[in-house]
PDB file of N, CA and C in Angstrom:
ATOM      1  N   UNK A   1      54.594 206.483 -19.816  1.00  0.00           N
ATOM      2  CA  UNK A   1      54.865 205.542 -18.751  1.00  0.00           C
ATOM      3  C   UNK A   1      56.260 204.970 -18.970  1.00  0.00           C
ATOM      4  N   UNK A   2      56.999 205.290 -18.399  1.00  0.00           N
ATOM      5  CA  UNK A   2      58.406 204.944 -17.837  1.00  0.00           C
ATOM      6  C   UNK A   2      58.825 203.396 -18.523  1.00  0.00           C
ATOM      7  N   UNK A   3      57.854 202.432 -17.213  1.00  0.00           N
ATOM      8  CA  UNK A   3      58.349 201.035 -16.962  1.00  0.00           C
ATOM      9  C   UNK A   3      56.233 200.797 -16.849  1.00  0.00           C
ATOM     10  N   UNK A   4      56.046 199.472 -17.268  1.00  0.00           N
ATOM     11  CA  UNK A   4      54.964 198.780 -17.278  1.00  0.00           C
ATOM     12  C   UNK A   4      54.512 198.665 -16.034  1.00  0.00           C
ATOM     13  N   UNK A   5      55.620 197.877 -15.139  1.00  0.00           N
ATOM     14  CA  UNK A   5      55.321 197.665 -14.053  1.00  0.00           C
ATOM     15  C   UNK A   5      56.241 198.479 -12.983  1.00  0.00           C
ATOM     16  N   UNK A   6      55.282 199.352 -12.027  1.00  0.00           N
ATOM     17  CA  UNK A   6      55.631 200.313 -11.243  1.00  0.00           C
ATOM     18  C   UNK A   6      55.699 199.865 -10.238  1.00  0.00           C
ATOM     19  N   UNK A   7      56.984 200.189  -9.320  1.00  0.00           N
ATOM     20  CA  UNK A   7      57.147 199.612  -7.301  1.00  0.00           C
ATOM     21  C   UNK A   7      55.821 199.932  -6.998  1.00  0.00           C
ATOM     22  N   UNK A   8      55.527 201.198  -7.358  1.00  0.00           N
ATOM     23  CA  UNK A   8      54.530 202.138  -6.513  1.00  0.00           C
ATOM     24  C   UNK A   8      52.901 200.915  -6.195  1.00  0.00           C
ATOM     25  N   UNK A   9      52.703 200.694  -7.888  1.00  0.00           N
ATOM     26  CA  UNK A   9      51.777 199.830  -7.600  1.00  0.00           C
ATOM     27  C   UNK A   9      51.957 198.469  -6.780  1.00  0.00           C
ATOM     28  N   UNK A  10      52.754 198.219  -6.481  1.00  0.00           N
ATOM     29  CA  UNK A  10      52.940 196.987  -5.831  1.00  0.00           C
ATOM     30  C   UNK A  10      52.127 197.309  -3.928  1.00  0.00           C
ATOM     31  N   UNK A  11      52.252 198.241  -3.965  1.00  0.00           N
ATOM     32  CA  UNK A  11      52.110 199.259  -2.678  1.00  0.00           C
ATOM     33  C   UNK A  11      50.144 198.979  -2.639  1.00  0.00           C
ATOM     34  N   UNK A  12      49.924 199.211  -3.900  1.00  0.00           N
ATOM     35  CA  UNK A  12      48.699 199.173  -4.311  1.00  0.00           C
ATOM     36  C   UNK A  12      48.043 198.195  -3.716  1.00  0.00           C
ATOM     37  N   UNK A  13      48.406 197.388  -3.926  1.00  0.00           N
ATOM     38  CA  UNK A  13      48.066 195.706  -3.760  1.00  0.00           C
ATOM     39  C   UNK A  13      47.448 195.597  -2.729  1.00  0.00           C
ATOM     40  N   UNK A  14      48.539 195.674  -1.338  1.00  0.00           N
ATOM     41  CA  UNK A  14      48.386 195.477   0.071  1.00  0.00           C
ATOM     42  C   UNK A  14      47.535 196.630   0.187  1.00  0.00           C
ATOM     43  N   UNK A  15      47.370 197.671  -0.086  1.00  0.00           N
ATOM     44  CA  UNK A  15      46.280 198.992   0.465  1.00  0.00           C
ATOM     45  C   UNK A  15      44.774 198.479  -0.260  1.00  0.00           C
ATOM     46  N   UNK A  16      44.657 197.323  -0.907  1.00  0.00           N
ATOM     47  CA  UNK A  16      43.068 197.257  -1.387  1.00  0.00           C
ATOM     48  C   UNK A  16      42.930 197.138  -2.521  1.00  0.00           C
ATOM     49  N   UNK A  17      43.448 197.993  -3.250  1.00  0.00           N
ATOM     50  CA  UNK A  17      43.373 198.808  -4.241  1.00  0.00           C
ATOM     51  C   UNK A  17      42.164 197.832  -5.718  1.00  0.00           C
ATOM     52  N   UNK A  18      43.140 196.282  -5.069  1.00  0.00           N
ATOM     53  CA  UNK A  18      42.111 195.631  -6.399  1.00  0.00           C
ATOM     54  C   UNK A  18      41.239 195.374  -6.002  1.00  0.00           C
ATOM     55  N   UNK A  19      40.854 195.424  -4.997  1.00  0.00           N
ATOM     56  CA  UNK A  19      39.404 194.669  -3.798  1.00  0.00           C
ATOM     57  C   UNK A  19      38.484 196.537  -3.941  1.00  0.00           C
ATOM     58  N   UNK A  20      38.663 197.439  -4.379  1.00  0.00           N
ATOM     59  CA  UNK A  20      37.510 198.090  -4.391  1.00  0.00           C
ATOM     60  C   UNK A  20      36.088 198.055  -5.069  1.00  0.00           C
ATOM     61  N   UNK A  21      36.534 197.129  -6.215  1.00  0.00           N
ATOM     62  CA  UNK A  21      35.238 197.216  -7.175  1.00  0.00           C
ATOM     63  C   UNK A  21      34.364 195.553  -6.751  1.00  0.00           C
ATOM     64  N   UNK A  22      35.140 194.548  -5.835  1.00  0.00           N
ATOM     65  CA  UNK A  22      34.810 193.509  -5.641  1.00  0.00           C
ATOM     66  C   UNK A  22      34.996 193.620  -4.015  1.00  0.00           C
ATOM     67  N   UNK A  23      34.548 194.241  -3.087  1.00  0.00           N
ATOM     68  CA  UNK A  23      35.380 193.691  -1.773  1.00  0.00           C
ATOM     69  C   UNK A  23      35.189 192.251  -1.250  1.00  0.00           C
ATOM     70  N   UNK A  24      34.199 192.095  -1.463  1.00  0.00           N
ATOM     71  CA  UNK A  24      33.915 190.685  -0.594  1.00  0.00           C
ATOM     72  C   UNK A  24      34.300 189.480  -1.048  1.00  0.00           C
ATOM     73  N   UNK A  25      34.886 189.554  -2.298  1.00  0.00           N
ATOM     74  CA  UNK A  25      35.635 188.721  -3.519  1.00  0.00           C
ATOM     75  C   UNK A  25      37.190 189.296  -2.468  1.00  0.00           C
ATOM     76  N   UNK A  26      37.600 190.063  -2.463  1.00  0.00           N
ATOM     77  CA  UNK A  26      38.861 190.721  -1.663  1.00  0.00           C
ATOM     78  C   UNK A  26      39.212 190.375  -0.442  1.00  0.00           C
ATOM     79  N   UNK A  27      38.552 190.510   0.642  1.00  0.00           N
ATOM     80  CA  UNK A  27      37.974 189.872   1.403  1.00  0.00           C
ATOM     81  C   UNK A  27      38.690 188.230   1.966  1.00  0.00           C
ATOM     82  N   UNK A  28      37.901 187.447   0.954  1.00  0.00           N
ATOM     83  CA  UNK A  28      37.832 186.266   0.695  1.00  0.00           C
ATOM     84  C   UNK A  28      39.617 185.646   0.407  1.00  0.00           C
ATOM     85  N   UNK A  29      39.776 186.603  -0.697  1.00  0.00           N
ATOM     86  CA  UNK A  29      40.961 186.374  -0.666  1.00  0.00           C
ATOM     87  C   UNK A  29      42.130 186.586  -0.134  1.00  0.00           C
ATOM     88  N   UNK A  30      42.110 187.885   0.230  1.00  0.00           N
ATOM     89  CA  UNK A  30      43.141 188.092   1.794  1.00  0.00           C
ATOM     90  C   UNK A  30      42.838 187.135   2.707  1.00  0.00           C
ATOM     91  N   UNK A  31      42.218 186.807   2.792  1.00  0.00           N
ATOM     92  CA  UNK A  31      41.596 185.713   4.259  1.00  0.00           C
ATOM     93  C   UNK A  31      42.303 184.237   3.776  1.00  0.00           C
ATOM     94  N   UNK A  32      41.906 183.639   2.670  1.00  0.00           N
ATOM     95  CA  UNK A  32      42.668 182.777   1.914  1.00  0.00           C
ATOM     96  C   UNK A  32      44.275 183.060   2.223  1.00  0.00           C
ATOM     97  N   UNK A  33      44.707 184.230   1.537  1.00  0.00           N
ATOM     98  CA  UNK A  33      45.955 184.336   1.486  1.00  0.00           C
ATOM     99  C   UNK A  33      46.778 184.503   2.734  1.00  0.00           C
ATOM    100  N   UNK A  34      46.348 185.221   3.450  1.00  0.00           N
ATOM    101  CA  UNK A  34      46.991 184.956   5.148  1.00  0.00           C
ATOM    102  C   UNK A  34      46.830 183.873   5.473  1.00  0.00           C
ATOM    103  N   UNK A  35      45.947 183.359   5.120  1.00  0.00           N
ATOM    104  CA  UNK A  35      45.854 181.525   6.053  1.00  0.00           C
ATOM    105  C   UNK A  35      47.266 180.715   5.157  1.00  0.00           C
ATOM    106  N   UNK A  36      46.896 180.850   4.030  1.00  0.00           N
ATOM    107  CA  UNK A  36      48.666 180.449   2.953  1.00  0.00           C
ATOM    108  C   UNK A  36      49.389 179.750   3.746  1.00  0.00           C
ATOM    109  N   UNK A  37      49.994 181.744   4.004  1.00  0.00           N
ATOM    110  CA  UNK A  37      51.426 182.127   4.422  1.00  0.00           C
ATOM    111  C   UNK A  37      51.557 182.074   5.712  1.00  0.00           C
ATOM    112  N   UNK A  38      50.167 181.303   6.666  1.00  0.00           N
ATOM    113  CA  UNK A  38      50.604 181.190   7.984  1.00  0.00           C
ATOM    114  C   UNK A  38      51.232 180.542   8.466  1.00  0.00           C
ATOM    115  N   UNK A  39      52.365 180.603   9.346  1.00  0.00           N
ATOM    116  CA  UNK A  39      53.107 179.150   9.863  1.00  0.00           C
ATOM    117  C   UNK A  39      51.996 177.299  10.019  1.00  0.00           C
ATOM    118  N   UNK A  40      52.788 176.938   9.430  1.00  0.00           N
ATOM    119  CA  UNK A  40      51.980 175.331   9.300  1.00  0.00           C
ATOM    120  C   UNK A  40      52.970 174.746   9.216  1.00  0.00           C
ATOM    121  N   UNK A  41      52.529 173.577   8.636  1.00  0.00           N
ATOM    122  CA  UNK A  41      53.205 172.217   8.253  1.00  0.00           C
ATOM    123  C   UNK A  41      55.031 172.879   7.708  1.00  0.00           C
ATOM    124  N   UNK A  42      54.378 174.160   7.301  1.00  0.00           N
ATOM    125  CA  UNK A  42      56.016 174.401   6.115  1.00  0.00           C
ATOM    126  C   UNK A  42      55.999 176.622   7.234  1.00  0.00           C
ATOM    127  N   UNK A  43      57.510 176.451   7.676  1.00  0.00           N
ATOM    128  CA  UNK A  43      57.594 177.629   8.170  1.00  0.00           C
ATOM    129  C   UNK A  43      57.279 178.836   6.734  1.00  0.00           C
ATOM    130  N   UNK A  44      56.866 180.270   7.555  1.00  0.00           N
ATOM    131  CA  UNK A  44      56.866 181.221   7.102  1.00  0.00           C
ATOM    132  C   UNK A  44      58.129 181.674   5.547  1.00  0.00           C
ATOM    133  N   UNK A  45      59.355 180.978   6.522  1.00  0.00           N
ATOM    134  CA  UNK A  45      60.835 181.303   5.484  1.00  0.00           C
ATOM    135  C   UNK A  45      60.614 180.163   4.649  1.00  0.00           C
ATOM    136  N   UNK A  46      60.166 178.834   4.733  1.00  0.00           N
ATOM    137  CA  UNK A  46      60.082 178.046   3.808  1.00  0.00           C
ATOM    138  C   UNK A  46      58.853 178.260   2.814  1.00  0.00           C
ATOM    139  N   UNK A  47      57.952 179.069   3.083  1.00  0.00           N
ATOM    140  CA  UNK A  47      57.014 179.523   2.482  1.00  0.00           C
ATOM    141  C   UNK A  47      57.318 180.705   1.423  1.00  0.00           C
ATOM    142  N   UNK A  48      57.999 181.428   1.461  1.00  0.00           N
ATOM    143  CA  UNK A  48      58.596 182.893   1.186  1.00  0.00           C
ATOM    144  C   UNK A  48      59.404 182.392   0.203  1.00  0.00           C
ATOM    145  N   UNK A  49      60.704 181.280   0.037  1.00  0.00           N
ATOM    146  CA  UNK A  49      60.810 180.852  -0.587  1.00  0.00           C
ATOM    147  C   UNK A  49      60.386 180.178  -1.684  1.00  0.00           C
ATOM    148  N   UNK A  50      59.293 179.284  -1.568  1.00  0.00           N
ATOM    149  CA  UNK A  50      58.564 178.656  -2.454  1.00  0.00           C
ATOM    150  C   UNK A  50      58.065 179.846  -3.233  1.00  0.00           C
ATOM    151  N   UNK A  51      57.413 181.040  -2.545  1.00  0.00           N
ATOM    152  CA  UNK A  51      56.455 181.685  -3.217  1.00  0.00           C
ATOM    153  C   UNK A  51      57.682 182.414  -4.504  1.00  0.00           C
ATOM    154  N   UNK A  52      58.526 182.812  -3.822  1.00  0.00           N
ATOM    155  CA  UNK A  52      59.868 183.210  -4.640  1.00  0.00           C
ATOM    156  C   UNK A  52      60.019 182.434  -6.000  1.00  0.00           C
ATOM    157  N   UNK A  53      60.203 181.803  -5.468  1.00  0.00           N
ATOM    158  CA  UNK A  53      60.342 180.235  -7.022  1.00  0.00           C
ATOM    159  C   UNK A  53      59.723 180.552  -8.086  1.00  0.00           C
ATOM    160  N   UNK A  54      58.247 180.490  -7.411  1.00  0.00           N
ATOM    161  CA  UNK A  54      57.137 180.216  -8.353  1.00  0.00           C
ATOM    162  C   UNK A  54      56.925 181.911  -9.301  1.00  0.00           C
ATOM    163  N   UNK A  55      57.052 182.991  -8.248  1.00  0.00           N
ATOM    164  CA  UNK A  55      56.955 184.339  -9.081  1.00  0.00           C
ATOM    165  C   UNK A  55      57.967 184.357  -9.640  1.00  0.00           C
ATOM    166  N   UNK A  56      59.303 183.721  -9.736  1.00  0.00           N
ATOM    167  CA  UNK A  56      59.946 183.381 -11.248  1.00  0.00           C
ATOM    168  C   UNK A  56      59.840 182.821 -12.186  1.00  0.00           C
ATOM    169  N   UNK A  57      58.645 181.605 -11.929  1.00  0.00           N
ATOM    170  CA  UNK A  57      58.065 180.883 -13.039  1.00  0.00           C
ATOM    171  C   UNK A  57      57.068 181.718 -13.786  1.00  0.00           C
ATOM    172  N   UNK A  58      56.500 182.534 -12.987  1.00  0.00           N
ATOM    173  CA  UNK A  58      55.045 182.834 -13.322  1.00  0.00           C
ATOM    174  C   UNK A  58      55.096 184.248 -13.710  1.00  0.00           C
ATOM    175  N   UNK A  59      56.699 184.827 -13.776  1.00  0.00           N
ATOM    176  CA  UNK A  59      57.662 186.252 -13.815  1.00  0.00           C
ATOM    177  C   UNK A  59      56.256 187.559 -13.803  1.00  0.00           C
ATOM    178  N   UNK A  60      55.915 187.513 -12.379  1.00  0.00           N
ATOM    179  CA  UNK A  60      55.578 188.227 -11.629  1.00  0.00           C
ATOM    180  C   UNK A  60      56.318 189.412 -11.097  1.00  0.00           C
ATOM    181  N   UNK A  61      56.697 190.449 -11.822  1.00  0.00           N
ATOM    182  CA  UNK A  61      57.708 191.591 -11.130  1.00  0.00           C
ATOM    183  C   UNK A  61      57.291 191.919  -9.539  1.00  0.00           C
ATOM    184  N   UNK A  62      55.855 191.755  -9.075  1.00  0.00           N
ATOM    185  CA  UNK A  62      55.347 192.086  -7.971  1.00  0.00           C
ATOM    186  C   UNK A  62      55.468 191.222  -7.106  1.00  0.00           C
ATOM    187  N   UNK A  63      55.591 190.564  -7.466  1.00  0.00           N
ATOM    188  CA  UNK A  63      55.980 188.915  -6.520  1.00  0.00           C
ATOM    189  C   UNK A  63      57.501 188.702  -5.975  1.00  0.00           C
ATOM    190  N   UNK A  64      57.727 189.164  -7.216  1.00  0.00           N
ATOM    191  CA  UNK A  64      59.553 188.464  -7.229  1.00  0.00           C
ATOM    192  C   UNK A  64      59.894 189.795  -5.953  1.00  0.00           C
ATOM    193  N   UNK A  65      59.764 191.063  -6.420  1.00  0.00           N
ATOM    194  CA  UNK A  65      60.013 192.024  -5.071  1.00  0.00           C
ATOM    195  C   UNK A  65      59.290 191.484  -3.892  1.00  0.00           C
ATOM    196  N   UNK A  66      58.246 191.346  -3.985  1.00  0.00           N
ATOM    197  CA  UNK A  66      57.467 191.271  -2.706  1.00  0.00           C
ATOM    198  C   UNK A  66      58.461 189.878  -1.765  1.00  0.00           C
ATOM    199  N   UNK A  67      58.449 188.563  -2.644  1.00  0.00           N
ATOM    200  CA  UNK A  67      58.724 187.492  -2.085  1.00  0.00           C
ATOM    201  C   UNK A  67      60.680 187.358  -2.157  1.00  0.00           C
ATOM    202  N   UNK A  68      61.136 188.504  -2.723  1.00  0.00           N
ATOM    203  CA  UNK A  68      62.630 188.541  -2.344  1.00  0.00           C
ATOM    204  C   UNK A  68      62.705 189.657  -0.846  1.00  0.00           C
ATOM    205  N   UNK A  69      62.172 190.779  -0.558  1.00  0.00           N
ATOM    206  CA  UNK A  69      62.072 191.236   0.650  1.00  0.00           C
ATOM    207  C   UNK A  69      61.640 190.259   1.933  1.00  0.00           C
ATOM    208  N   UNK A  70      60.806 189.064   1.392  1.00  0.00           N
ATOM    209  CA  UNK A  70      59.862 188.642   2.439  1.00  0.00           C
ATOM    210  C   UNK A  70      61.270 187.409   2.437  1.00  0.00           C
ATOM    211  N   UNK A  71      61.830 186.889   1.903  1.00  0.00           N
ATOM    212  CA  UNK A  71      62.742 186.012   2.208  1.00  0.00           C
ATOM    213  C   UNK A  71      64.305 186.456   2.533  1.00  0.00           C
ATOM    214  N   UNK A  72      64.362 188.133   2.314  1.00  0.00           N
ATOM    215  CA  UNK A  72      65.682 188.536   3.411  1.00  0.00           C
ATOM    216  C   UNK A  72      65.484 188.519   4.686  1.00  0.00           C
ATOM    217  N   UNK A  73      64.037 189.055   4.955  1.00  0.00           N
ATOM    218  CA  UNK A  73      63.431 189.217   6.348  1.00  0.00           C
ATOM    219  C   UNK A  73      62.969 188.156   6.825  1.00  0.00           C
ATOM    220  N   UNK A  74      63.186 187.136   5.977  1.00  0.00           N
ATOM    221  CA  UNK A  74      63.159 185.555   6.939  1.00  0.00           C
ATOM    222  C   UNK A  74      64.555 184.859   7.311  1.00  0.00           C
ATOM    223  N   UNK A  75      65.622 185.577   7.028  1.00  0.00           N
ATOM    224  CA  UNK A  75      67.094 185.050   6.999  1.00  0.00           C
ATOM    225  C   UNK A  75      67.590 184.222   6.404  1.00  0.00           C
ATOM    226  N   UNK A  76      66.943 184.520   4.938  1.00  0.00           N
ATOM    227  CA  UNK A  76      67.809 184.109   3.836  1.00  0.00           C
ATOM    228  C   UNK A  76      68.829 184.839   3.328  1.00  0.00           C
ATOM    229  N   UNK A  77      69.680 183.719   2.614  1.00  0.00           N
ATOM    230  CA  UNK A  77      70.901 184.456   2.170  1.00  0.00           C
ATOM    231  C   UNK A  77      70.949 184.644   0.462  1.00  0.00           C
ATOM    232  N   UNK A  78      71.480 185.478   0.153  1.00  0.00           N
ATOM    233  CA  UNK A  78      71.331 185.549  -1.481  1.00  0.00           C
ATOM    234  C   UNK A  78      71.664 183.793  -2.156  1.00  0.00           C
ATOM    235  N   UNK A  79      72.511 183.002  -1.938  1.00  0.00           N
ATOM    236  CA  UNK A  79      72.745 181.750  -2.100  1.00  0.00           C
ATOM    237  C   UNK A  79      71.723 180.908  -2.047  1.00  0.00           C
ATOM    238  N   UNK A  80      70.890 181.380  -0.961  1.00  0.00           N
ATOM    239  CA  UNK A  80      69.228 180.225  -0.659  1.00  0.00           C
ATOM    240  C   UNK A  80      68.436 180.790  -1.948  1.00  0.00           C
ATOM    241  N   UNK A  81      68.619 182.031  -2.177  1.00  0.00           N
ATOM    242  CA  UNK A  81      67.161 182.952  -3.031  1.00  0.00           C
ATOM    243  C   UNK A  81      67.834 182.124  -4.394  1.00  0.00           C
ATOM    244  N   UNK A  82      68.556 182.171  -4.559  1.00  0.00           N
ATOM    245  CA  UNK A  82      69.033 181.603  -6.272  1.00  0.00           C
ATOM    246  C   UNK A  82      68.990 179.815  -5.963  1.00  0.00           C
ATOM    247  N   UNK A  83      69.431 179.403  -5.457  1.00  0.00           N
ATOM    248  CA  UNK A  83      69.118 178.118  -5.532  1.00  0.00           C
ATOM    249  C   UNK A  83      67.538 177.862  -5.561  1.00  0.00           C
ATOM    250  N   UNK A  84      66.931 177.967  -4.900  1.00  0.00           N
ATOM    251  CA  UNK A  84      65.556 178.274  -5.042  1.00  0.00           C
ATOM    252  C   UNK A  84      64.972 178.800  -6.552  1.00  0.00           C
ATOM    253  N   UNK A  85      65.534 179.806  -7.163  1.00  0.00           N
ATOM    254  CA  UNK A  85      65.258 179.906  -8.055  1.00  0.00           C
ATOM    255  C   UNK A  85      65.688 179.105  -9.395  1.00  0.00           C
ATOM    256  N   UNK A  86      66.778 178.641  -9.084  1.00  0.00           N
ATOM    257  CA  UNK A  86      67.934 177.285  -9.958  1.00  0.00           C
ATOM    258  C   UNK A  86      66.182 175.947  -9.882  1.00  0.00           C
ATOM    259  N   UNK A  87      65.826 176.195  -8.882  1.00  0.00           N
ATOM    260  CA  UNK A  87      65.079 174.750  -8.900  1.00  0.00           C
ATOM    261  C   UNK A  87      63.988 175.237  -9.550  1.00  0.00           C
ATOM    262  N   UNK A  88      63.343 176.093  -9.216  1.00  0.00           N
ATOM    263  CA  UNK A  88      62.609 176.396 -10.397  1.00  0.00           C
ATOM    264  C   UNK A  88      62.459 176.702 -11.704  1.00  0.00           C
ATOM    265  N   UNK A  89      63.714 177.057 -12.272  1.00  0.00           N
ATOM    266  CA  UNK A  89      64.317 176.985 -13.371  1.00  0.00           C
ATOM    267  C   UNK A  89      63.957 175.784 -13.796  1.00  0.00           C
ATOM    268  N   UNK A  90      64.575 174.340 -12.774  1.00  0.00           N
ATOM    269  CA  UNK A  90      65.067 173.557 -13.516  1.00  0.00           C
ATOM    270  C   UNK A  90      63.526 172.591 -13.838  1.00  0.00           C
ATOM    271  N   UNK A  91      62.435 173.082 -12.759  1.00  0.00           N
ATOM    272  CA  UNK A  91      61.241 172.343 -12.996  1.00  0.00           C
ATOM    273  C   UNK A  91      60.312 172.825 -14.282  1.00  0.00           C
ATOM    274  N   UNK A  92      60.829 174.202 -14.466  1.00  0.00           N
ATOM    275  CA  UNK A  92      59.982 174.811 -15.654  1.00  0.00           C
ATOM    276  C   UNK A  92      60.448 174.262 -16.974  1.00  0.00           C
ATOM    277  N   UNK A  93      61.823 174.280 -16.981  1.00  0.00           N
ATOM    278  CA  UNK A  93      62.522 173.355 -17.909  1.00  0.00           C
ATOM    279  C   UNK A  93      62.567 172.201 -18.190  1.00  0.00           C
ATOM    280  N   UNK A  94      62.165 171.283 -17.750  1.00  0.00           N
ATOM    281  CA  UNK A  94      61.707 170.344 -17.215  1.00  0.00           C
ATOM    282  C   UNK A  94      60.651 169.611 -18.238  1.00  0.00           C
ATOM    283  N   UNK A  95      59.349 170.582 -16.933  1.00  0.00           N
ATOM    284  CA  UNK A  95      58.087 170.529 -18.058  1.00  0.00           C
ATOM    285  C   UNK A  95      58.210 170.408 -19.314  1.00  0.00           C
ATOM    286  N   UNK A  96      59.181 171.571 -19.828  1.00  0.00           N
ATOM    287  CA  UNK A  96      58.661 172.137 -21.145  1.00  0.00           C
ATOM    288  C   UNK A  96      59.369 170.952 -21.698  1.00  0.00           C
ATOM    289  N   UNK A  97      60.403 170.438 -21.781  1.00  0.00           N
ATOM    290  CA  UNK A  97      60.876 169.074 -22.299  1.00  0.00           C
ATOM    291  C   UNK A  97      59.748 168.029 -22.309  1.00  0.00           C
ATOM    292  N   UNK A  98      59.085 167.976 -21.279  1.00  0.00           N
ATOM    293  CA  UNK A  98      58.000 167.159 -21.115  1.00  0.00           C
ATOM    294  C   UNK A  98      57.218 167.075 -22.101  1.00  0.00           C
ATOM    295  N   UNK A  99      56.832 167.884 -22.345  1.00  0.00           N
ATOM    296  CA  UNK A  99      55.913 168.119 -23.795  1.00  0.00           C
ATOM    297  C   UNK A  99      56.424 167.916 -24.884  1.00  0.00           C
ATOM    298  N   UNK A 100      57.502 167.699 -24.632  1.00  0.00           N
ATOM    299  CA  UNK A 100      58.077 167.304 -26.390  1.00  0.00           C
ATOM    300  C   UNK A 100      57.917 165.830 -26.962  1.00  0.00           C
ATOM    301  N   UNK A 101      56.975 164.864 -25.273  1.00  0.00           N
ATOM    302  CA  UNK A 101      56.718 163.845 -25.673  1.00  0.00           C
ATOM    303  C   UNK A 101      55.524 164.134 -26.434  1.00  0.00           C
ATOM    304  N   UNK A 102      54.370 165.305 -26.364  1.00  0.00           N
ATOM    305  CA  UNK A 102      53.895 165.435 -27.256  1.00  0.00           C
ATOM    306  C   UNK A 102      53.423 165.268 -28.706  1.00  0.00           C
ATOM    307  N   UNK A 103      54.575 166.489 -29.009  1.00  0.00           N
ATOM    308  CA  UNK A 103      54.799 166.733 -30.485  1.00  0.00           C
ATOM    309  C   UNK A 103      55.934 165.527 -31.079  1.00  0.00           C
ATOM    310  N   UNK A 104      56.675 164.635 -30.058  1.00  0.00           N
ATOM    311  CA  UNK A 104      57.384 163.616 -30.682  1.00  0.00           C
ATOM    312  C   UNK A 104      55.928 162.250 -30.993  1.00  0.00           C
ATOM    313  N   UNK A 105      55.058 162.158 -30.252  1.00  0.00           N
ATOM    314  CA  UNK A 105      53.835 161.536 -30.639  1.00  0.00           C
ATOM    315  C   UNK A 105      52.898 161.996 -32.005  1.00  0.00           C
ATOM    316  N   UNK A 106      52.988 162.706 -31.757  1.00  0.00           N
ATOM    317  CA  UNK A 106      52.418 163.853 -33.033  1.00  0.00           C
ATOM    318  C   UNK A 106      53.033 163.450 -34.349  1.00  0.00           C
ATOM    319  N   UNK A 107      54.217 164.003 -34.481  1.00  0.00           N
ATOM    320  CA  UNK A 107      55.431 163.486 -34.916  1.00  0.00           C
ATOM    321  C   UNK A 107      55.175 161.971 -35.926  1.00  0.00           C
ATOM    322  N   UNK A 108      55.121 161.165 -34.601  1.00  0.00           N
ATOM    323  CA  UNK A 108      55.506 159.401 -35.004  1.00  0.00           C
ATOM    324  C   UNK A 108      54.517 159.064 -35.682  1.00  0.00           C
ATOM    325  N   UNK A 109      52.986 159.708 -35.269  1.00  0.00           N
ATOM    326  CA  UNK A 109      51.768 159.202 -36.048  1.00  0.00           C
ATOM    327  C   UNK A 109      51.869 159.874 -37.548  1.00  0.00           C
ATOM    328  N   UNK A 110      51.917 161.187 -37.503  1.00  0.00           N
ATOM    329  CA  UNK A 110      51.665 161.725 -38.792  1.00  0.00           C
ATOM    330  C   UNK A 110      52.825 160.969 -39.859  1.00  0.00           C
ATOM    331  N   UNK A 111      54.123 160.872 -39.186  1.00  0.00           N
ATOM    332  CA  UNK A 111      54.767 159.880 -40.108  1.00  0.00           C
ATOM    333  C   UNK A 111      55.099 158.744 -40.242  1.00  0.00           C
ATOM    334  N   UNK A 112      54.348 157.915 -39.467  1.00  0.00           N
ATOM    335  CA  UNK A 112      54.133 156.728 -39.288  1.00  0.00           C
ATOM    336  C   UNK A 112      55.637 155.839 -38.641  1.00  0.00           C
ATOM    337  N   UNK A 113      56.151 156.235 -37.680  1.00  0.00           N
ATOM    338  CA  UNK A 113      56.944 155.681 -37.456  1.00  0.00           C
ATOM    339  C   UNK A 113      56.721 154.662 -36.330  1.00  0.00           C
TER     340      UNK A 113
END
């Protein structure tokens, strides 16, 4: 095997492929997932984006293709796709600082500061 993660399977996805051994679990969730990504409160392109973000947090190779095609074809510009991704950067980074109130608690007790 080449590469772990294959375009081809991404193809997979949308044809069923994981919904054969569960359909009605499949089902459920396509139905879920179109309702998502339906225009609401937040447009389709503002949606496509977000989802973008997050399959960089969550470094989804299937995502990041899926939701970088789905946000050219919403008329984004390479400038929107990286800023978008800059913010998610900067929330994951973020977090993880967050937690250092943690181990700085951790820290203060075990040495009594």
């Amino acid at each position: 095997m080449e590469n772990y993660f294959s375009k081809e399977d991404l193809e997979k996805f949308g044809e069923g492929i994981i919904g054969e051994d569960a359909p009605k679990l499949w089902e459920k969730f396509m139905a879920y997932y179109g309702e998502v990504f339906s225009e609401g409160a937040l447009t389709a392109r503002e949606k496509a984006l977000i989802a973008l973000a997050v399959a960089h947090t969550v470094q989804c190779p299937y995502c990041i293709d899926a939701y970088t095609n789905a946000t050219l074809s919403h008329g984004c510009d390479q400038d929107q796709i990286m800023e978008a991704i800059h913010v998610a950067a900067a929330i994951k980074a973020g977090a993880t600082l967050a937690f250092g109130v943690q181990s700085k608690n951790i820290s203060d007790k075990l040495t009594m500061k």
